[in-house]
Protein backbone atom coordinates (compact mmCIF):
# COMPACT_ATOMS: atom_id res chain seq x y z
CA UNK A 1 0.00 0.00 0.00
CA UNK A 2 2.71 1.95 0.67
CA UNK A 3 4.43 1.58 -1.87
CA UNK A 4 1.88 2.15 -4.75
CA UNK A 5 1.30 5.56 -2.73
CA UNK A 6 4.50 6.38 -3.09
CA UNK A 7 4.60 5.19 -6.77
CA UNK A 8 1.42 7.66 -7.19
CA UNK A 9 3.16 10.31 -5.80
CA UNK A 10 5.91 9.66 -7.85
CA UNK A 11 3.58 9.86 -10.97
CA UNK A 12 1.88 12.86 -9.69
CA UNK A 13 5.36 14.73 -9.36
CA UNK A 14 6.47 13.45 -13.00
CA UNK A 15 3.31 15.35 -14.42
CA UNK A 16 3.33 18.05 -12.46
CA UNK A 17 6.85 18.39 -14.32
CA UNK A 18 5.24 17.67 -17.39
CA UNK A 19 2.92 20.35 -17.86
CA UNK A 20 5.69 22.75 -16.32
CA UNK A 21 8.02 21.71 -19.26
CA UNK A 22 4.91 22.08 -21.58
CA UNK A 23 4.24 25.85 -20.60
CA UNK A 24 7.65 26.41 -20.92
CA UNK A 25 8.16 24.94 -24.14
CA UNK A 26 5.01 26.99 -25.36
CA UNK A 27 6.76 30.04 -24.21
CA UNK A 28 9.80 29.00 -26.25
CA UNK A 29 8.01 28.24 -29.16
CA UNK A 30 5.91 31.81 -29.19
CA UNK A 31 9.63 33.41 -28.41
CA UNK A 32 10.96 31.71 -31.34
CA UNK A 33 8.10 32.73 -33.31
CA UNK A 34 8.93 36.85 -32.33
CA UNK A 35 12.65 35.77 -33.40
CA UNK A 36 11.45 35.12 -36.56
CA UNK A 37 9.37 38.02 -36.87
CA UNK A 38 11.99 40.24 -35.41
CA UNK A 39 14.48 38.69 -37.72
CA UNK A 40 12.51 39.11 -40.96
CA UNK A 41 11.60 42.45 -39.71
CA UNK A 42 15.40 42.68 -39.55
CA UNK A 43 15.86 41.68 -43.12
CA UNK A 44 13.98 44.08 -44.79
CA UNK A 45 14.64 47.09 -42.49
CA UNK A 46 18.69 45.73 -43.61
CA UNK A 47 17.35 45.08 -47.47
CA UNK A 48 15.59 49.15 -47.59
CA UNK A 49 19.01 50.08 -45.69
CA UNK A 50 21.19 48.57 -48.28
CA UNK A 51 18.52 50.49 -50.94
CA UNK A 52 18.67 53.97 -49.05
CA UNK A 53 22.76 53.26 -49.08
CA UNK A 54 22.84 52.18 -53.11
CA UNK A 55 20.44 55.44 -53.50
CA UNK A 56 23.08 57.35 -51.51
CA UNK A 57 26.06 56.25 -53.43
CA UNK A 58 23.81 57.24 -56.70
CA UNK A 59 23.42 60.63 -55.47
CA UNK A 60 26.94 61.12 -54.30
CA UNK A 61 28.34 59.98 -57.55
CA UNK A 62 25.56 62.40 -59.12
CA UNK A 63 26.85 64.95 -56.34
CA UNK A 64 30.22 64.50 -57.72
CA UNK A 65 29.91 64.48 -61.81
CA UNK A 66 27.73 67.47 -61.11
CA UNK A 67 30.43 69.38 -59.04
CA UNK A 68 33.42 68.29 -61.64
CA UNK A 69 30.71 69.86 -64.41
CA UNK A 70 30.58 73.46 -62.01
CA UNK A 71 34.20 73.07 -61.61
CA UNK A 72 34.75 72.55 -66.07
CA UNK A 73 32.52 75.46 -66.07
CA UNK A 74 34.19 77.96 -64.09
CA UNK A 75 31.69 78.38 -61.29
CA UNK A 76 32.01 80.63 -58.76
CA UNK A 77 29.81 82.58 -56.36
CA UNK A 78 30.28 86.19 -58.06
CA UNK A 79 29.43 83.94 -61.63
CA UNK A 80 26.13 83.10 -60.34
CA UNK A 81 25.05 86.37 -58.92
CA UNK A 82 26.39 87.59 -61.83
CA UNK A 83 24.68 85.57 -64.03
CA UNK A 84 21.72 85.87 -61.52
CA UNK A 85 21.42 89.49 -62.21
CA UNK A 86 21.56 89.04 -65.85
CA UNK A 87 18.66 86.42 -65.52
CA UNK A 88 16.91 89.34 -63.75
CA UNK A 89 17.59 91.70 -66.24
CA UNK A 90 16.54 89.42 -69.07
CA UNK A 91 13.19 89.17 -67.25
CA UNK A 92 12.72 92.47 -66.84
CA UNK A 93 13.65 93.09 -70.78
CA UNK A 94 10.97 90.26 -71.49
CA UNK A 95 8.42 91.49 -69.70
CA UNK A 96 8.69 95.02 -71.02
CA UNK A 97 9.42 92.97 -74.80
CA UNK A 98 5.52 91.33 -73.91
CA UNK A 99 3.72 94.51 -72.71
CA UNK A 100 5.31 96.34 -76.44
CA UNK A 101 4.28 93.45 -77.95
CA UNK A 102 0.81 93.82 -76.53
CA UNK A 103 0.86 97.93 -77.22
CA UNK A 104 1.94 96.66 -80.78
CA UNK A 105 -1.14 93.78 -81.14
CA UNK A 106 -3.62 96.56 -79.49
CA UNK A 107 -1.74 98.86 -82.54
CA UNK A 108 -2.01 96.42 -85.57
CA UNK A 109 -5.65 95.84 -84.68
CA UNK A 110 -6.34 99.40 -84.89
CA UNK A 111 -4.51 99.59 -88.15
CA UNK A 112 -6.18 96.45 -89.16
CA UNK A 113 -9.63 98.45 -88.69
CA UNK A 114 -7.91 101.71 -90.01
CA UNK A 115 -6.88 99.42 -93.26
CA UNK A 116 -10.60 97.65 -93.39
CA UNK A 117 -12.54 101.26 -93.71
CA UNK A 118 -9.84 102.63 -96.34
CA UNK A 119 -10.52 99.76 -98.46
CA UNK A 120 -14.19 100.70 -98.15
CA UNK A 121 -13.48 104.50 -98.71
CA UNK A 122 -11.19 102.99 -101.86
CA UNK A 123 -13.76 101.55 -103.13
CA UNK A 124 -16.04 104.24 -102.80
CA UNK A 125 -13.80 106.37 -104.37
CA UNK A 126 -13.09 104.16 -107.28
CA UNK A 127 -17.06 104.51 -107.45
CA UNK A 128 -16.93 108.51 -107.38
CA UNK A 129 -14.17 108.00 -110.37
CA UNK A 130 -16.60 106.29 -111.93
CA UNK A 131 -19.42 109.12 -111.71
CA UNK A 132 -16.72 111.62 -111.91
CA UNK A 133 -15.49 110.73 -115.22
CA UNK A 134 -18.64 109.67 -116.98
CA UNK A 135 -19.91 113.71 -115.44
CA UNK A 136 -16.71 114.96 -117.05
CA UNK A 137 -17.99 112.95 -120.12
CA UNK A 138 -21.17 114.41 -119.81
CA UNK A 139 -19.71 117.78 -119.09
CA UNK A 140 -17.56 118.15 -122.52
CA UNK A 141 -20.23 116.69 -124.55
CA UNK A 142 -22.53 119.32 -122.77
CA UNK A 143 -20.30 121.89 -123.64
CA UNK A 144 -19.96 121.16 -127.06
CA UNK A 145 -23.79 121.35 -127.30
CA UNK A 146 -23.70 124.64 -125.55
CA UNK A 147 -20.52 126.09 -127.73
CA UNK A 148 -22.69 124.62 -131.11
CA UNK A 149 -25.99 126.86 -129.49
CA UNK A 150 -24.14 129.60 -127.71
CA UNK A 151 -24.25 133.20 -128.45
CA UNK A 152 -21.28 134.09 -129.65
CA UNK A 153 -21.04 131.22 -131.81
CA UNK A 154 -22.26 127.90 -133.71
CA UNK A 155 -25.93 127.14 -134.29
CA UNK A 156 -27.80 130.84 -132.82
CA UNK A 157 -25.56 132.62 -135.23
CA UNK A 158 -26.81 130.80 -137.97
CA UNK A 159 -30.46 130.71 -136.36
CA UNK A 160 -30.53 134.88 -135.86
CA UNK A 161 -28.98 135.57 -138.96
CA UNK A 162 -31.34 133.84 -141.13
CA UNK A 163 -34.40 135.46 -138.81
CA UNK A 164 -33.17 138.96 -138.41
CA UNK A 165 -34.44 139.77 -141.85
CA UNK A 166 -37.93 138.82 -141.44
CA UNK A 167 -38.35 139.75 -137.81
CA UNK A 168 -36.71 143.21 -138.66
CA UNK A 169 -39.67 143.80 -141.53
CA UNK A 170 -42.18 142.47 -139.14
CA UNK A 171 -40.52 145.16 -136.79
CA UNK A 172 -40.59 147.89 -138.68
CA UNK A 173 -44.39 147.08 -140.13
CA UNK A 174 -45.66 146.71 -136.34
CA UNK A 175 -43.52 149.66 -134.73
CA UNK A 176 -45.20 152.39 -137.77
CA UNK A 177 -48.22 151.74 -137.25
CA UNK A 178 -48.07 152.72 -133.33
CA UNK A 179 -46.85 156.15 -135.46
CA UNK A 180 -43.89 157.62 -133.78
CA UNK A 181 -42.17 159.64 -135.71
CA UNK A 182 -39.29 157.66 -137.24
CA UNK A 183 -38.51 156.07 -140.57
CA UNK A 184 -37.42 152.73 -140.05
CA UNK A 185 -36.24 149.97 -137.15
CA UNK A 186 -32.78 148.58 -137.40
CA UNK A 187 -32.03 145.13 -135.41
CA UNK A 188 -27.88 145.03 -135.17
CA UNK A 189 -26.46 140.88 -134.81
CA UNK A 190 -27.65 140.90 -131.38
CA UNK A 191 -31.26 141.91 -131.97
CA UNK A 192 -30.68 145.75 -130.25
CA UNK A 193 -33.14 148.07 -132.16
CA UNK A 194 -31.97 151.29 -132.98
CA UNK A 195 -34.25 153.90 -134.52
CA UNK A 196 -33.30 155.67 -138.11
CA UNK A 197 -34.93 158.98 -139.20
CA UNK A 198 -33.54 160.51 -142.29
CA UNK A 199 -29.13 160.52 -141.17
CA UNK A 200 -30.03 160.11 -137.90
CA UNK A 201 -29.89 156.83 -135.25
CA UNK A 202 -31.46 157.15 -132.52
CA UNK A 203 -30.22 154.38 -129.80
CA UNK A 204 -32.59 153.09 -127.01
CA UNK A 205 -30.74 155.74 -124.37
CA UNK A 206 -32.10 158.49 -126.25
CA UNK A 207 -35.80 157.91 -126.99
CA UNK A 208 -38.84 158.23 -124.24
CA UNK A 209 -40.28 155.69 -122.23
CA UNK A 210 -43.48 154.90 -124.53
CA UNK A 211 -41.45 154.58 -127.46
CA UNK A 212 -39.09 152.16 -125.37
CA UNK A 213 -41.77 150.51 -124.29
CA UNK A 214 -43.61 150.38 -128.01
CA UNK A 215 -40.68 149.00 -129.32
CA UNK A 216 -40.18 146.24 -126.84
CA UNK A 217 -43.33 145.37 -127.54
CA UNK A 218 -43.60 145.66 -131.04
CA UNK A 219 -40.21 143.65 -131.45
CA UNK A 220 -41.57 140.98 -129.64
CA UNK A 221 -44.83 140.60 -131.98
CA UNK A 222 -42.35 140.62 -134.60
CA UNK A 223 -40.56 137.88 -133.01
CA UNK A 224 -43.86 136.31 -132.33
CA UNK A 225 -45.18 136.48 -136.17
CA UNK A 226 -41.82 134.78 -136.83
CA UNK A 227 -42.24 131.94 -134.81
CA UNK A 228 -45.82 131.21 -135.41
CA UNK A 229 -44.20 129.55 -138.81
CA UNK A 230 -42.65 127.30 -135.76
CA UNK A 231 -46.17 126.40 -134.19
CA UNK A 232 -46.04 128.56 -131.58
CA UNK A 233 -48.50 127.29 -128.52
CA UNK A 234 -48.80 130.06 -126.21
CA UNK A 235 -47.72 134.30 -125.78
CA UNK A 236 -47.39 135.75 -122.43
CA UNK A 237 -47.57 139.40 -122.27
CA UNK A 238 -47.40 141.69 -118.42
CA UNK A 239 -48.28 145.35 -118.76
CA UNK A 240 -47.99 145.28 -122.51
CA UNK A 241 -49.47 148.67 -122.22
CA UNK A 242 -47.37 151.19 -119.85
CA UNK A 243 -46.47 154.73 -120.78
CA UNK A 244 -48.91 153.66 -123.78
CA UNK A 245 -51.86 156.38 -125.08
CA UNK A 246 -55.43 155.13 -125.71
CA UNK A 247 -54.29 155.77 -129.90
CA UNK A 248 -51.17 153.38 -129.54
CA UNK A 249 -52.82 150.96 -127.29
CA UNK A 250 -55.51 150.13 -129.50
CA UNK A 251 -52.65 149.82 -131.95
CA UNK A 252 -51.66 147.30 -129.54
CA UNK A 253 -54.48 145.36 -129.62
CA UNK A 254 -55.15 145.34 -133.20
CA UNK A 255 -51.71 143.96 -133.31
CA UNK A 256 -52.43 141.17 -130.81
CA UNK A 257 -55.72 140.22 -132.35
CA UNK A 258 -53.70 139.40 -135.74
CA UNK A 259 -51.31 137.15 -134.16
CA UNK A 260 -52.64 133.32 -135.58
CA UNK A 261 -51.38 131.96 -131.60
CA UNK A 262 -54.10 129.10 -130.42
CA UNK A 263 -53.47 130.91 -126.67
CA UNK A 264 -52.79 134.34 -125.34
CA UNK A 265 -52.47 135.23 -121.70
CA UNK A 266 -51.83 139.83 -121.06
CA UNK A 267 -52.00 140.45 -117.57
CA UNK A 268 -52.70 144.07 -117.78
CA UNK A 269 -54.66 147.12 -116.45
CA UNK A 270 -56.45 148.25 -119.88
CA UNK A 271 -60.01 146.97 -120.27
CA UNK A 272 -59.34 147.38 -124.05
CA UNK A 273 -57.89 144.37 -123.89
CA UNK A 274 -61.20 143.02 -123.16
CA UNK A 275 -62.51 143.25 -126.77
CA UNK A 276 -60.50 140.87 -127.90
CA UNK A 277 -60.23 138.14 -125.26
CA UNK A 278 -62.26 135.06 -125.28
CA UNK A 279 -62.49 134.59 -121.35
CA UNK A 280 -61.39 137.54 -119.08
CA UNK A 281 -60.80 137.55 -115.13
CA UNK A 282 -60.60 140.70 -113.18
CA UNK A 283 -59.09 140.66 -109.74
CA UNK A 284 -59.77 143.86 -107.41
CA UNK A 285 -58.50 144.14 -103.84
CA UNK A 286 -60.46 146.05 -101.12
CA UNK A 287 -57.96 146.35 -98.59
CA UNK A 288 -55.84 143.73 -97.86
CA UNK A 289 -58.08 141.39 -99.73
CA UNK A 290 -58.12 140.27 -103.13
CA UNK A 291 -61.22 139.03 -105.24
CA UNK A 292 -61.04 137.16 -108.31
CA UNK A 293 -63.71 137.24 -110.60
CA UNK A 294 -64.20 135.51 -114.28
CA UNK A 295 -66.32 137.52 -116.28
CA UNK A 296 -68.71 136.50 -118.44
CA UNK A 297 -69.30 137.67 -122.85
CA UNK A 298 -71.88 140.29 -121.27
CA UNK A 299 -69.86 141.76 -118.29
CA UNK A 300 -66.69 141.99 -120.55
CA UNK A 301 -68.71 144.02 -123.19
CA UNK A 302 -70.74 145.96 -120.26
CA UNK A 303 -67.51 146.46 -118.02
């Protein structure tokens, strides 16, 4: 009995020693396990060191081609402050070069428009050349007309000389019978009348004022008789009849009422003129109004 106790005992001590090497080889193998962690950790903490140190040596040997290139090219701190200043001064050039160069843009574009509305005005222009030179055209042929029918010259030369004749009879027919006291009528190139008795001319300065006015008008009956061969439409007399007697204005009229002319308009103050008119309207003012009034066959007789 004894003895098994003490062999139990003996068994419970050998697994009491058990489980205490158990825990402790559980706490070696977790320690292990944080070796290995801590020595892979170790490996790639030495594998980015050995990186960082290749990356080092790169940028020392960098370090050192790109001091040998400074030391080829001469460097030195007063050649960089130098060349620092100049860099300056360059920018300073450019940036005045950029705001010319926008003054310059800002001036083409005005020339540009400037350009764009003188090529309009050019064209205009050519336009007005156009007009200018067909007017100029226009103008010469113009003045050719006007030289062939001026005065002086061409065409009305020929025209008054071939009518002078018979408008100076028809003249001198017309003026006698208002029976001044001359012999004949002269017409000179121009158509001036000039009165003849016996040696004597007698220019328009030195007769009266009825035989100025006579003459006027019997000259332009004479002209009128001339033209009716030209189918004369209508004669327009005013005051045919001032510094006229009652003898030399029926004259007048007698004159008038022979002229072949299909109308005849006297504006006049002689109701003699009345005799011979087909339709007559008399216009009287009482005081600052006018009245117009068209007579009738009767009134014009009566009147």
């Amino acid at each position: 009995m004894e003895s098994r106790l003490k062999m139990l005992i003996g068994s419970l001590i050998s697994l009491e020693e058990v489980r205490l090497e158990y825990k402790r080889s559980l706490e070696a193998v977790k320690e292990l396990e944080r070796i290995k962690e801590i020595s892979k950790t170790r490996e790639m903490l030495q594998s980015e060191i050995e990186s960082l140190r290749r990356e080092i040596s790169d940028k020392e040997i960098k370090v050192r081609e790109i001091r040998e290139e400074i030391s080829q090219l001469g460097y030195s701190p007063d050649n960089l402050e130098r060349l620092r200043k100049n860099i300056t001064e360059l920018e300073h050039e450019l940036e005045e070069i950029l705001t010319v160069k926008g003054n310059l843009s800002g001036e083409i574009k005005r020339l540009e428009d400037q350009l764009s509305q003188l090529k309009d005005k050019e064209e205009k222009l050519k336009e007005l050349r156009k007009r200018k030179e067909k007017l100029e055209l226009f103008k010469t042929k113009i003045e050719k007309v006007r030289e062939v029918f001026s005065k002086d010259k061409g065409i009305q030369i020929l025209i008054r000389e071939k009518a002078r004749p018979s408008i100076e009879e028809e003249l001198n027919v017309i003026f006698g019978s208002f029976g001044f006291d001359y012999d004949s009528v002269e017409l000179d190139k121009d158509f001036t009348p000039k009165l003849k008795k016996g040696n004597s001319i007698y220019p328009l300065d030195r007769i009266s004022g009825g035989e100025k006015i006579a003459l006027a008008l019997a000259l332009r009956l004479a002209i009128a008789r001339y033209l009716m061969m030209s189918n004369i439409e209508t004669f327009l007399l005013d005051e045919p009849t001032i510094h006229l007697d009652e003898e030399r204005i029926n004259t007048l009229v007698d004159s008038l009422s022979s002229l072949n002319v299909p109308q005849m308009i006297v504006v006049t103050h002689s109701p003699r003129f009345r005799d011979i008119a087909s339709h007559s309207i008399l216009v009287s003012k009482s005081g600052r109004v006018s009245a117009v009034q068209v007579l009738d066959e009767k009134q014009q007789v009566s009147d």
